[in-house]
N, C-alpha and C. Protein backbone atom coordinates (compact mmCIF):
# COMPACT_ATOMS: atom_id res chain seq x y z
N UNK A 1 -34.84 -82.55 -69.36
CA UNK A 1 -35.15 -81.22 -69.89
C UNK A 1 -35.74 -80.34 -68.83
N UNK A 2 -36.64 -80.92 -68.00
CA UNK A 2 -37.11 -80.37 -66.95
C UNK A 2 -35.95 -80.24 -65.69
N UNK A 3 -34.94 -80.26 -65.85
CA UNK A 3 -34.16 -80.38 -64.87
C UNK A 3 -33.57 -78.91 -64.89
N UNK A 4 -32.58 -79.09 -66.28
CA UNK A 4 -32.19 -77.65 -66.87
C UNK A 4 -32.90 -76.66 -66.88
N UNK A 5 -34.20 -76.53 -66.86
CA UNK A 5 -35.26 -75.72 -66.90
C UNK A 5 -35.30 -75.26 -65.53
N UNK A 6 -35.37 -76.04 -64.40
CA UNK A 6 -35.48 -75.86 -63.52
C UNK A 6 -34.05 -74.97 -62.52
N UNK A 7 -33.14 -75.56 -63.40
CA UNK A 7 -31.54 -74.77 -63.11
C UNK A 7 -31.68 -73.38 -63.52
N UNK A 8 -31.94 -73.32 -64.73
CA UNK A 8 -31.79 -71.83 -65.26
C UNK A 8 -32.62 -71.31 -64.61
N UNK A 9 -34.07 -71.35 -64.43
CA UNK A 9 -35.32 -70.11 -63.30
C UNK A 9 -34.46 -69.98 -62.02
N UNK A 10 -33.81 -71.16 -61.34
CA UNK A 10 -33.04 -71.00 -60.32
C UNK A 10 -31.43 -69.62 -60.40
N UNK A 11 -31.18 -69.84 -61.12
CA UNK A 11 -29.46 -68.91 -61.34
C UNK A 11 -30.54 -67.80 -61.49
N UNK A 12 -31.56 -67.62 -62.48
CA UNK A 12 -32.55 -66.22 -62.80
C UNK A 12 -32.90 -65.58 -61.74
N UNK A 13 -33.38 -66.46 -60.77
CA UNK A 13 -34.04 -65.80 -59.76
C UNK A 13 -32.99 -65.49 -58.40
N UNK A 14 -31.44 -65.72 -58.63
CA UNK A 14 -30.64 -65.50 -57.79
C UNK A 14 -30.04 -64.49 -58.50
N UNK A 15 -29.91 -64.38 -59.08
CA UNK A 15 -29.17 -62.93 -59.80
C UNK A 15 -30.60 -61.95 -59.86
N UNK A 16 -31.32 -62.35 -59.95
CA UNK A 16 -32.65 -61.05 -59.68
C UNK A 16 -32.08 -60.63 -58.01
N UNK A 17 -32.17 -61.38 -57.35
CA UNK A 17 -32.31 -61.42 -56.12
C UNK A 17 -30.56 -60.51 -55.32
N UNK A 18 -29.55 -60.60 -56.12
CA UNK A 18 -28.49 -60.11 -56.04
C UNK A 18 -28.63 -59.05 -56.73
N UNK A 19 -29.23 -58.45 -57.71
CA UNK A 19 -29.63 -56.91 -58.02
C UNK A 19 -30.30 -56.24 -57.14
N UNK A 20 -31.22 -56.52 -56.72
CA UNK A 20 -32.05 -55.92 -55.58
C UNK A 20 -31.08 -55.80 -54.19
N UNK A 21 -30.39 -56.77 -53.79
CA UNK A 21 -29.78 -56.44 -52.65
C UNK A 21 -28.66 -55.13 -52.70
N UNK A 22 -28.04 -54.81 -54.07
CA UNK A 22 -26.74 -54.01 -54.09
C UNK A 22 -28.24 -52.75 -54.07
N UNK A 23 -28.86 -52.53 -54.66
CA UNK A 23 -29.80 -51.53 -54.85
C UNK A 23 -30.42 -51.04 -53.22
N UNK A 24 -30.19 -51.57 -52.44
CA UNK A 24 -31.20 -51.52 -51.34
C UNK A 24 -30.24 -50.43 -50.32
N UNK A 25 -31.13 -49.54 -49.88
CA UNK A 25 -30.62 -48.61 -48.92
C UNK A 25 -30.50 -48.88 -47.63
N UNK A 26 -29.74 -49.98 -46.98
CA UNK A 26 -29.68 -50.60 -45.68
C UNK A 26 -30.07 -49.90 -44.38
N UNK A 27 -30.03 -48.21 -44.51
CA UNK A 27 -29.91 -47.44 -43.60
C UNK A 27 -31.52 -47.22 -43.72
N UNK A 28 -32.56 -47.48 -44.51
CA UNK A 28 -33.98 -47.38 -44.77
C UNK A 28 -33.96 -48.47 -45.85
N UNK A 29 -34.34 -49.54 -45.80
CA UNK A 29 -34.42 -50.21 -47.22
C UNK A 29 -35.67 -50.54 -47.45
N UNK A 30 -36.91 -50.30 -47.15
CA UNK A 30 -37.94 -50.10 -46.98
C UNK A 30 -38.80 -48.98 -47.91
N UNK A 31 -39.50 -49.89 -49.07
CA UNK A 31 -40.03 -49.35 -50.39
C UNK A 31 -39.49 -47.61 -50.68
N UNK A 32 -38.07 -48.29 -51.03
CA UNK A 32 -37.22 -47.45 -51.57
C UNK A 32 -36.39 -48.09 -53.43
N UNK A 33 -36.92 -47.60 -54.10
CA UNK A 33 -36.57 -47.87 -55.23
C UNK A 33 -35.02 -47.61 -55.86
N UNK A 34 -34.83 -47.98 -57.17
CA UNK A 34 -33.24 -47.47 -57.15
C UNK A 34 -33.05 -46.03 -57.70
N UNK A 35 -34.22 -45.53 -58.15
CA UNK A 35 -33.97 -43.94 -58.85
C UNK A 35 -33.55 -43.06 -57.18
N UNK A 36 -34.58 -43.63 -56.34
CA UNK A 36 -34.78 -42.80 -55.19
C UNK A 36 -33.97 -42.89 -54.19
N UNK A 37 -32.72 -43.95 -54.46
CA UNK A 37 -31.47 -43.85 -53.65
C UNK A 37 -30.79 -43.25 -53.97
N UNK A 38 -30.52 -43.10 -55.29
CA UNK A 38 -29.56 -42.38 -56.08
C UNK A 38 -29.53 -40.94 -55.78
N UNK A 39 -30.77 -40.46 -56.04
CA UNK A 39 -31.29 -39.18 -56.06
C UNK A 39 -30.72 -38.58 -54.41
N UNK A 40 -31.50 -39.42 -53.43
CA UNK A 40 -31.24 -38.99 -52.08
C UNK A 40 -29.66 -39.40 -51.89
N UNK A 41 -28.89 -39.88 -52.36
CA UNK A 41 -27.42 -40.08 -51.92
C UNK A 41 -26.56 -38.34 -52.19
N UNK A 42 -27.26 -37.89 -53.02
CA UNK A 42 -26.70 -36.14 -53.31
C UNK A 42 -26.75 -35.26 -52.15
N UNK A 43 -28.28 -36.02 -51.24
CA UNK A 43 -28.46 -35.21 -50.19
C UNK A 43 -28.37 -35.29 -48.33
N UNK A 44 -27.60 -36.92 -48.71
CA UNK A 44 -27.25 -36.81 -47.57
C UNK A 44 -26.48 -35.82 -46.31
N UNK A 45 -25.65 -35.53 -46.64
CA UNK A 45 -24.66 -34.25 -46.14
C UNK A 45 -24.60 -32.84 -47.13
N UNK A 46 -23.97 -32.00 -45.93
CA UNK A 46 -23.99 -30.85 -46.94
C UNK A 46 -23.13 -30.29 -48.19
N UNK A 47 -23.05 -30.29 -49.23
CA UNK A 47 -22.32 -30.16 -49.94
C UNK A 47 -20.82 -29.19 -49.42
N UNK A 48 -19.72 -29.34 -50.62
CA UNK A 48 -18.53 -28.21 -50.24
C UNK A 48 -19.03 -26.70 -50.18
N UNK A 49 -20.08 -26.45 -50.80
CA UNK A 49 -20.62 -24.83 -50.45
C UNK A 49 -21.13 -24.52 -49.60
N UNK A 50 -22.09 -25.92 -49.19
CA UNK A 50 -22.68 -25.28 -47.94
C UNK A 50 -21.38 -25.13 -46.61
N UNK A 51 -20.79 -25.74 -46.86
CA UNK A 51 -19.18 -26.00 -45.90
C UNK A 51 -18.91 -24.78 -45.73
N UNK A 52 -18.66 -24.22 -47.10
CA UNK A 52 -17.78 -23.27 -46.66
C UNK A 52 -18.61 -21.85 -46.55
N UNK A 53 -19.90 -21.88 -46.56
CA UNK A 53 -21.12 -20.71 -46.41
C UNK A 53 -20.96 -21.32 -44.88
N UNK A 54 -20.95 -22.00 -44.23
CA UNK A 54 -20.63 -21.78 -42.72
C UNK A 54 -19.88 -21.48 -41.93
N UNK A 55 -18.67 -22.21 -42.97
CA UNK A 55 -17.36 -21.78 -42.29
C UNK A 55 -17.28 -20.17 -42.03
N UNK A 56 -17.84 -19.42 -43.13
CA UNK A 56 -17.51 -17.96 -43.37
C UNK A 56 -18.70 -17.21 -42.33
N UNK A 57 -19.37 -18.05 -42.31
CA UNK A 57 -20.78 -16.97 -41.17
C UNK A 57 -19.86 -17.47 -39.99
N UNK A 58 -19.47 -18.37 -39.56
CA UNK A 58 -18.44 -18.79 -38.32
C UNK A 58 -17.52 -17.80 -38.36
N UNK A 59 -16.70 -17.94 -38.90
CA UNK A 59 -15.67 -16.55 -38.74
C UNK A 59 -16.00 -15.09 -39.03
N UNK A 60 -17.37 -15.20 -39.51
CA UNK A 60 -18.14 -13.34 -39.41
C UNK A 60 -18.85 -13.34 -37.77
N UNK A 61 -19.29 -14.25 -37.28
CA UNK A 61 -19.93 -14.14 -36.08
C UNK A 61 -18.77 -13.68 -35.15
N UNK A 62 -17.66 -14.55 -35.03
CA UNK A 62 -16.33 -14.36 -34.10
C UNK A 62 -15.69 -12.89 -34.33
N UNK A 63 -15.59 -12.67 -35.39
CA UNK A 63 -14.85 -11.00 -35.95
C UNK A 63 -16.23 -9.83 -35.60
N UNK A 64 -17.21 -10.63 -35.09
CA UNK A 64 -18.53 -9.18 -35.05
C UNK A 64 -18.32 -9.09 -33.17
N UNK A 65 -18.01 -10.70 -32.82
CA UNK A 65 -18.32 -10.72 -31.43
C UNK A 65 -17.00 -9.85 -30.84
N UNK A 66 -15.42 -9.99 -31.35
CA UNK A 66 -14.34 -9.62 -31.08
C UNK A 66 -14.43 -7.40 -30.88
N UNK A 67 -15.34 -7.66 -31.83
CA UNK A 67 -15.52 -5.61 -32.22
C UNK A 67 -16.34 -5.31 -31.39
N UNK A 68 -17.22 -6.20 -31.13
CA UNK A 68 -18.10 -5.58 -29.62
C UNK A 68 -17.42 -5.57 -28.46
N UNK A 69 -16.37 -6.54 -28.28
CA UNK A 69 -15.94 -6.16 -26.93
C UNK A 69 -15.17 -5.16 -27.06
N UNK A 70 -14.28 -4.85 -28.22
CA UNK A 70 -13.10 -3.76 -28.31
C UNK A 70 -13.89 -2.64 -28.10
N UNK A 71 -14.90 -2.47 -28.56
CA UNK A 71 -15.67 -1.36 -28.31
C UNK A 71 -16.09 -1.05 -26.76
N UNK A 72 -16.88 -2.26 -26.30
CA UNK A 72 -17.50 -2.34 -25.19
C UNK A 72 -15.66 -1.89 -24.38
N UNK A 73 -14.86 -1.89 -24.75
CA UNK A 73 -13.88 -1.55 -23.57
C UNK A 73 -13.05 -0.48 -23.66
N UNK A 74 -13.54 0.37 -25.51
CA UNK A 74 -13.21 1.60 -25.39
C UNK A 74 -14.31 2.22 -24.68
N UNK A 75 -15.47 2.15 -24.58
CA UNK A 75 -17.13 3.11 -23.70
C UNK A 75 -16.19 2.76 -22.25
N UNK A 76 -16.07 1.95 -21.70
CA UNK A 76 -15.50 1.45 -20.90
C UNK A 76 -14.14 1.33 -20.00
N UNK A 77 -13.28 2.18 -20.35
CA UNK A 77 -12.16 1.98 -19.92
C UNK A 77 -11.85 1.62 -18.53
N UNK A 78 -10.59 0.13 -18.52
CA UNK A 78 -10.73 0.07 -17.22
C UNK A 78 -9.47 1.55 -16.42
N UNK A 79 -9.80 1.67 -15.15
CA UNK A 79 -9.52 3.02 -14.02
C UNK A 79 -8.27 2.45 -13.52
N UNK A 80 -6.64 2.71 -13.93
CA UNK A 80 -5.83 2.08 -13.08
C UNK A 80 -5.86 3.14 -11.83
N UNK A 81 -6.14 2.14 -11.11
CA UNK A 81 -5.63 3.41 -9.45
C UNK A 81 -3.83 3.31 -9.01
N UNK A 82 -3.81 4.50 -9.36
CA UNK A 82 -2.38 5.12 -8.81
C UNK A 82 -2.14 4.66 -7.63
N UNK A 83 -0.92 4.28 -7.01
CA UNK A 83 -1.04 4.47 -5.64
C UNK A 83 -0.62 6.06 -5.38
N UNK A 84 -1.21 6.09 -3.93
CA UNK A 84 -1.10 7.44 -3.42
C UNK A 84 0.38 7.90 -3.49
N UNK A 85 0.61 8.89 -3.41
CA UNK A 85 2.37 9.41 -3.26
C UNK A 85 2.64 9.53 -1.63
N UNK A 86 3.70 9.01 -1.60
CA UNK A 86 3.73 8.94 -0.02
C UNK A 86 4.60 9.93 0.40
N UNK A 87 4.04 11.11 1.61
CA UNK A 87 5.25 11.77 2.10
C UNK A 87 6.79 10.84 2.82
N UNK A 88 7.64 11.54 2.80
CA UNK A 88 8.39 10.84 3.83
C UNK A 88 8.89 11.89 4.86
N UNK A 89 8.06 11.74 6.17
CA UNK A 89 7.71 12.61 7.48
C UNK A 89 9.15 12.81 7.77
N UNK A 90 9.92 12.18 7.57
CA UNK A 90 11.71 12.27 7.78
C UNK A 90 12.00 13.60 7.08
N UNK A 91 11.78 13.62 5.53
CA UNK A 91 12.05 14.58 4.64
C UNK A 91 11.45 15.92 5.32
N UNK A 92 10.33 15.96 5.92
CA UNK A 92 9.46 17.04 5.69
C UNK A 92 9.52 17.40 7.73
N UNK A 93 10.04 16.54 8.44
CA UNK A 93 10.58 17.11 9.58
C UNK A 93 11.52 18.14 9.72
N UNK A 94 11.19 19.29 10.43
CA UNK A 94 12.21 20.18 10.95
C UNK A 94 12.71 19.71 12.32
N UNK A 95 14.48 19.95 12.24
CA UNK A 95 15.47 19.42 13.17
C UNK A 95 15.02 20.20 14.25
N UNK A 96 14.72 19.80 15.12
CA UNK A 96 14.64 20.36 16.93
C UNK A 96 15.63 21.55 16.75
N UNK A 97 15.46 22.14 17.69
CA UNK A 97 16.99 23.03 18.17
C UNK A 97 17.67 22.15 19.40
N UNK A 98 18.93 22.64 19.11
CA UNK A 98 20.17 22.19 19.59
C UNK A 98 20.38 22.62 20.61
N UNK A 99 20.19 22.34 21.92
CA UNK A 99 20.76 22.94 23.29
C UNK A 99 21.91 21.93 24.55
N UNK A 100 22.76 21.28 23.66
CA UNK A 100 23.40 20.45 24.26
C UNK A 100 24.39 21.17 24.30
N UNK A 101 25.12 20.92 25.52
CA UNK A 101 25.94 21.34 25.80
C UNK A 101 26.26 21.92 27.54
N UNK A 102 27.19 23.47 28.14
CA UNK A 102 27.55 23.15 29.15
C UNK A 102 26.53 24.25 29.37
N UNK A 103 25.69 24.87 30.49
CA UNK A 103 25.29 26.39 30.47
C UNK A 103 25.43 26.69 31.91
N UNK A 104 25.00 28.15 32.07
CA UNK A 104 25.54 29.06 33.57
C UNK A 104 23.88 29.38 33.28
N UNK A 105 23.07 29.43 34.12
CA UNK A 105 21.77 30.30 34.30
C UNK A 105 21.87 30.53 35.74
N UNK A 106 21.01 31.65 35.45
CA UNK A 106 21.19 32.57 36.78
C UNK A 106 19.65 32.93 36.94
N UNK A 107 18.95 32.20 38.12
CA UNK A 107 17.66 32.92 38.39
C UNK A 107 17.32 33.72 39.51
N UNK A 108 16.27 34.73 38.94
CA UNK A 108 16.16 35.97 40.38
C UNK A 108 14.81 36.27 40.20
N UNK A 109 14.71 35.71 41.59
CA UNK A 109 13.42 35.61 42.13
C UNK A 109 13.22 36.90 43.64
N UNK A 110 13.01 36.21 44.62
CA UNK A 110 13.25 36.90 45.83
C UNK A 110 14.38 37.02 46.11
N UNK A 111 15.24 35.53 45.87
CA UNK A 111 16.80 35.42 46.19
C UNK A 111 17.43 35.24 44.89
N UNK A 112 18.16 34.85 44.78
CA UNK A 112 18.87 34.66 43.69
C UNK A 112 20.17 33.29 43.61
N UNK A 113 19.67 32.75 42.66
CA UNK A 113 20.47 31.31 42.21
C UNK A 113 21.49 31.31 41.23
N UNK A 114 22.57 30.41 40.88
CA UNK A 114 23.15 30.74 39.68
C UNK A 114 23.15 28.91 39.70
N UNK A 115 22.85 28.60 38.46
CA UNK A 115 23.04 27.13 38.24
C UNK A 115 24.18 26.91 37.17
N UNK A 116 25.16 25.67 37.33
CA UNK A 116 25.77 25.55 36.36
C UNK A 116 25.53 23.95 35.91
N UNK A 117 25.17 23.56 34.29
CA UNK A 117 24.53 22.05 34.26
C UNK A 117 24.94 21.86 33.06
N UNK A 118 25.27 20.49 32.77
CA UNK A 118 25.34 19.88 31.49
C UNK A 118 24.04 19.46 30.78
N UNK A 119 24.03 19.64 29.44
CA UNK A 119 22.67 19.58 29.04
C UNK A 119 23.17 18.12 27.85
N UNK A 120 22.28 17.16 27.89
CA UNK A 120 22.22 16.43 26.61
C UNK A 120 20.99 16.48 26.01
N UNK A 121 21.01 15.74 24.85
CA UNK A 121 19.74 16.08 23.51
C UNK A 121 19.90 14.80 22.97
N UNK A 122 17.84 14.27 23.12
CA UNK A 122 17.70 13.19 22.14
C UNK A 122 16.91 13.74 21.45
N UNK A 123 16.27 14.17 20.23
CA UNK A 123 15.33 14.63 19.39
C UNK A 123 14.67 15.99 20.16
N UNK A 124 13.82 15.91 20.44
CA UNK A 124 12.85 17.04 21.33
C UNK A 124 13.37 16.76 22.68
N UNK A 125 13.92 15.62 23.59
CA UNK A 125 14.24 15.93 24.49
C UNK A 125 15.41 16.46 25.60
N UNK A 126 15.71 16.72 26.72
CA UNK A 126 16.47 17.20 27.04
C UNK A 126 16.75 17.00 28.39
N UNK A 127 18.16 16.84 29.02
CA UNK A 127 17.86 15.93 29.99
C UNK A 127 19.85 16.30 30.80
N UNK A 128 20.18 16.34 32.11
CA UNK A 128 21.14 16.74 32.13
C UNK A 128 21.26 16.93 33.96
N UNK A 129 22.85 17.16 33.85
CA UNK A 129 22.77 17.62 35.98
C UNK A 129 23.85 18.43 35.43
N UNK A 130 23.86 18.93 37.15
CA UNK A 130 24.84 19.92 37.59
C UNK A 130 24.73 20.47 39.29
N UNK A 131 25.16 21.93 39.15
CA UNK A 131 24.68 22.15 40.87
C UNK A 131 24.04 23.44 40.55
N UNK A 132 23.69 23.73 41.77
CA UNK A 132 23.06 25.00 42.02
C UNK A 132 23.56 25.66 43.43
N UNK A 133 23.96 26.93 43.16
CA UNK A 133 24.89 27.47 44.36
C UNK A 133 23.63 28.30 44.93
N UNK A 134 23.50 28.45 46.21
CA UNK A 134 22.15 28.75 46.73
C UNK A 134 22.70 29.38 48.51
N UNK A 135 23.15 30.84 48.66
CA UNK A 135 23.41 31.02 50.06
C UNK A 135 24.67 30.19 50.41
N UNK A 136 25.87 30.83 49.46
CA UNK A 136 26.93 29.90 49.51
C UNK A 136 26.64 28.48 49.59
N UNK A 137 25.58 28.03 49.61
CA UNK A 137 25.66 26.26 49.30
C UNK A 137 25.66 25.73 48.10
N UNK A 138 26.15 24.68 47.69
CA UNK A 138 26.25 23.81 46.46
C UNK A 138 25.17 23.02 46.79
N UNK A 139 24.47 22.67 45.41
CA UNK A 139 23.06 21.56 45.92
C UNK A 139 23.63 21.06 44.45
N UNK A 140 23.34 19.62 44.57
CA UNK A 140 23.31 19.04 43.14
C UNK A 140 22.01 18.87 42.51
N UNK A 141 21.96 18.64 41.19
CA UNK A 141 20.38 19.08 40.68
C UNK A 141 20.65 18.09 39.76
N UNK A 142 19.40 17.97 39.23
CA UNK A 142 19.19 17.00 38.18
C UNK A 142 18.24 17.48 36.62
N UNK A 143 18.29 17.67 35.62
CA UNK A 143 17.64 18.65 34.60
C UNK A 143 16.70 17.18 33.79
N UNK A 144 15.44 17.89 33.15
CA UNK A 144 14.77 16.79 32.35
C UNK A 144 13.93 17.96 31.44
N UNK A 145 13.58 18.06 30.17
CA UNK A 145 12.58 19.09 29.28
C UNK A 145 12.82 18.99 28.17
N UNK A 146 12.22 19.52 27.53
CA UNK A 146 12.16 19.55 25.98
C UNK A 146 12.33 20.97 25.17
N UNK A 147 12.42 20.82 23.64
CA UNK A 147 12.81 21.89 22.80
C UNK A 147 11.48 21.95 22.27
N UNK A 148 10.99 22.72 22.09
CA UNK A 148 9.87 23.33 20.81
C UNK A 148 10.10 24.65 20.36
N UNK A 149 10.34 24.22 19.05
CA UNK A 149 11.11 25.80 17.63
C UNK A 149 11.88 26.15 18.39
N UNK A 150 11.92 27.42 18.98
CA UNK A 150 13.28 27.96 20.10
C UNK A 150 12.72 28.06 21.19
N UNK A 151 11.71 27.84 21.51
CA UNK A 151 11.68 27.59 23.39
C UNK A 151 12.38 26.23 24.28
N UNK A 152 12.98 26.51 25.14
CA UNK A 152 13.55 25.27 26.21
C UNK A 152 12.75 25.89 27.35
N UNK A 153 11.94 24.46 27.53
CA UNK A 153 11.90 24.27 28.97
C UNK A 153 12.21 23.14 29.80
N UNK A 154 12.89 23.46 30.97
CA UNK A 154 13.66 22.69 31.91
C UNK A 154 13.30 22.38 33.29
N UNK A 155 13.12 21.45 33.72
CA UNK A 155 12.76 21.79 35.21
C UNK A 155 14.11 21.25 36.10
N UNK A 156 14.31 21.52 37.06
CA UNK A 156 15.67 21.59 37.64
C UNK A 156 15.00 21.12 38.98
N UNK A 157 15.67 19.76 39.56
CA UNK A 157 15.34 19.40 40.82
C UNK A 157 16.51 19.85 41.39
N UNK A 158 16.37 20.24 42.80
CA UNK A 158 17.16 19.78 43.53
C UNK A 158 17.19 19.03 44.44
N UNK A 159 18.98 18.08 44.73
CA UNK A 159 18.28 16.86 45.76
C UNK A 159 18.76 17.39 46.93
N UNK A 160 19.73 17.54 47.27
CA UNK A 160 19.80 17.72 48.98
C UNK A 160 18.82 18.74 49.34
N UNK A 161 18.37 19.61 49.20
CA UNK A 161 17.51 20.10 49.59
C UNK A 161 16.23 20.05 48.63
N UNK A 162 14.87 19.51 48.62
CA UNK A 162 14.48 19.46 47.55
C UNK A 162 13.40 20.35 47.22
N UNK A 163 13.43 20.54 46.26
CA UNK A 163 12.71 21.74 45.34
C UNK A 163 13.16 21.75 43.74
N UNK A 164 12.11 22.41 42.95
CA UNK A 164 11.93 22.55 41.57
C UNK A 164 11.75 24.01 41.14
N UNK A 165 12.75 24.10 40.07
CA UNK A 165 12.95 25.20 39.41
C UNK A 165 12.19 24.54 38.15
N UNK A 166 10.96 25.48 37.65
CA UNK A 166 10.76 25.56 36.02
C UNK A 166 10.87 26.46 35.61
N UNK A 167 11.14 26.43 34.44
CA UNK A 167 12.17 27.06 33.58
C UNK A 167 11.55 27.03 32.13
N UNK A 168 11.59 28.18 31.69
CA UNK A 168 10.53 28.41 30.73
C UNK A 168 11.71 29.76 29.36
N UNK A 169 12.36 29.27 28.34
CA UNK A 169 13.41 30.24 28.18
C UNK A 169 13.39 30.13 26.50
N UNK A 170 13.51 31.16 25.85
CA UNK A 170 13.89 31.36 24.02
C UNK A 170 15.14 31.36 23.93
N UNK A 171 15.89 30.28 23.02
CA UNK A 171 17.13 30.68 23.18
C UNK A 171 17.31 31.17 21.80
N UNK A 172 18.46 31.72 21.62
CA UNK A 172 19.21 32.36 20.21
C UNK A 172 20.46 32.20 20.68
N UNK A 173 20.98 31.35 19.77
CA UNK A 173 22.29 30.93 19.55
C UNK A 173 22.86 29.90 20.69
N UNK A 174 23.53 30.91 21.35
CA UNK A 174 24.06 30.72 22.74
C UNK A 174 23.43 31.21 23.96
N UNK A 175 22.66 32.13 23.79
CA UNK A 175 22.15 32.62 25.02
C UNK A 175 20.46 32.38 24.78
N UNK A 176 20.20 32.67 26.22
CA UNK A 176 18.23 32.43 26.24
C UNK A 176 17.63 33.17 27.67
N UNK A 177 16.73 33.70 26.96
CA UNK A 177 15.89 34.72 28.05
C UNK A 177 14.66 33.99 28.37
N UNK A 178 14.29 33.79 29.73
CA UNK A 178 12.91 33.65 30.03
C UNK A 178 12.54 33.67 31.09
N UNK A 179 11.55 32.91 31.79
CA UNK A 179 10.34 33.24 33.32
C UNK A 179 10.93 31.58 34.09
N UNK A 180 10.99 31.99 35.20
CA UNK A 180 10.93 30.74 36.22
C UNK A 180 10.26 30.63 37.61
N UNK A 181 9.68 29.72 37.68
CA UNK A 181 9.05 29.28 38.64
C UNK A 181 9.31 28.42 40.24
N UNK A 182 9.68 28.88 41.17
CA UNK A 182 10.38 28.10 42.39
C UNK A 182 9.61 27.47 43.00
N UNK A 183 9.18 26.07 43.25
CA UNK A 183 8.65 25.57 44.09
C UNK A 183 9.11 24.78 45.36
N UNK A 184 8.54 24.73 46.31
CA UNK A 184 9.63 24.38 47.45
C UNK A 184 8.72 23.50 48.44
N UNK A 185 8.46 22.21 49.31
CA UNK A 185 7.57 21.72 50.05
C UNK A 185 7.50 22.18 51.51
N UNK A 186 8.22 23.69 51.60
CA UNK A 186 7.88 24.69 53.43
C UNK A 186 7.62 25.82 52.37
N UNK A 187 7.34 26.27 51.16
CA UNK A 187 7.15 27.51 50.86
C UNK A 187 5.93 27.70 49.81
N UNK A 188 5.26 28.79 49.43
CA UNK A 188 4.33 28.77 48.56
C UNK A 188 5.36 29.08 46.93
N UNK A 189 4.89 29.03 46.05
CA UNK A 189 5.80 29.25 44.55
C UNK A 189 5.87 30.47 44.69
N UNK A 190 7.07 30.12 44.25
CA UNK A 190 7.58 31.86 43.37
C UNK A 190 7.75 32.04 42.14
N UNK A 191 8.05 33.58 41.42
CA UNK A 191 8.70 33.55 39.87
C UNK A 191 9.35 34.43 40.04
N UNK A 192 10.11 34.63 38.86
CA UNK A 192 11.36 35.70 38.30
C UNK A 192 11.64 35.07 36.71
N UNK A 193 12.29 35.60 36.84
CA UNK A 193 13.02 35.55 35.83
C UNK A 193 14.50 34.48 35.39
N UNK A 194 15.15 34.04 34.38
CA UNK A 194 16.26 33.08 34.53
C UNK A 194 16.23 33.55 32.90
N UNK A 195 18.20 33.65 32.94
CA UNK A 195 19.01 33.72 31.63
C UNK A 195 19.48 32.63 32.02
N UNK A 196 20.16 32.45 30.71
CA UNK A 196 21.21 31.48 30.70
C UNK A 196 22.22 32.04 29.44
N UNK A 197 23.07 30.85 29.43
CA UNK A 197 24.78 31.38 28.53
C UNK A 197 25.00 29.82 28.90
N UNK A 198 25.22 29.80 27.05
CA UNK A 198 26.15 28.03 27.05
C UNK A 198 27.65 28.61 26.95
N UNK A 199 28.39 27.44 27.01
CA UNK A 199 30.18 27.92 27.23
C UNK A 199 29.96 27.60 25.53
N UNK A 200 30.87 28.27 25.30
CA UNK A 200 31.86 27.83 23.71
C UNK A 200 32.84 27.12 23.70
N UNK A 201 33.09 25.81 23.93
CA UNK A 201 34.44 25.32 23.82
C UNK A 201 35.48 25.56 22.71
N UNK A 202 36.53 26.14 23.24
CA UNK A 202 37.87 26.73 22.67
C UNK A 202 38.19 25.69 21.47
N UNK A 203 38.74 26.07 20.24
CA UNK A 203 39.11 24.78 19.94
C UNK A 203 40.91 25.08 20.29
């Protein structure tokens, strides 16, 4: 009789002992009762409202932060810099004048010269031979100068005998008026005057 007695307090006190364990809050199980698990299991996490009361201050913070910058960059506009407009010095160059070709100048000074010379043209410059009849002599010469608007000036060597004609002349059209200068290494300079006349080739 005492045996059975002793069986049943035993199964009693293991099934006591298996209530208490399902009851026990493992994460604190420490004089925690079963009303007071229950109760605190509501409050572990935040409920679906509080969820979505954050979610919505989350997407009001992002839509407040997005309007400050749109703003901050209308006060703000960024400055595109243009590039500059560029001339093109080609476009806005005026063509030299044209003095290529064959010419007769005639200068008169003390004596008097008549030169006849081929003239060529690279941009502003000018550059060319011929002779110069001088006291029935022929001298060959050599031409080098430039154009500016309608002035030509030329300087005219000569080699067998040597000396420099400058030449200082406006032309219009075909013909050109101006001042020349004789320099010579047995004489002091001289001036006068020098025309010239280009040929017209026939066609």
């Amino acid at each position: 009789m005492r045996i059975e007695i002793l069986i049943v307090a035993s199964l009693l006190l293991l099934a006591l002992f298996a209530v208490e364990s399902y009851s026990i809050d493992w994460s604190n199980p420490y004089d925690q009762s079963v009303d007071q698990m229950l109760s605190e299991g509501n409050v572990r996490g935040p409920t679906l409202t509080q969820q979505a009361q954050a979610s919505r201050a989350a997407e009001t913070e992002q839509a407040g932060s997005q309007a400050e910058q749109t703003e901050s960059q209308t006060e703000n506009p960024t400055t595109v810099v243009q590039p500059a407009a560029t001339n093109d010095a080609a476009e806005n160059q005026i063509e030299p004048l044209s003095v290529s070709g064959k010419w007769s100048i005639e200068i008169a000074d003390s004596t008097f010269q008549s030169a006849v010379l081929t003239l060529y043209q690279s941009s502003d410059a000018v550059f060319g031979k011929g002779f110069l009849s001088e006291d029935n002599n022929t001298i060959t010469l050599t031409a080098s100068g430039s154009v500016a608007n309608d002035k030509l000036n030329l300087d005219l060597v000569t080699l067998e005998k040597i000396g420099l004609y400058r030449i200082s002349m406006t032309v219009s059209g075909n013909s050109a008026t101006g001042s020349c200068t004789a320099f010579s290494p047995l004489a002091s300079p001289s001036t006068g005057t020098a025309t010239g006349l280009r040929s017209v080739s026939s066609s």
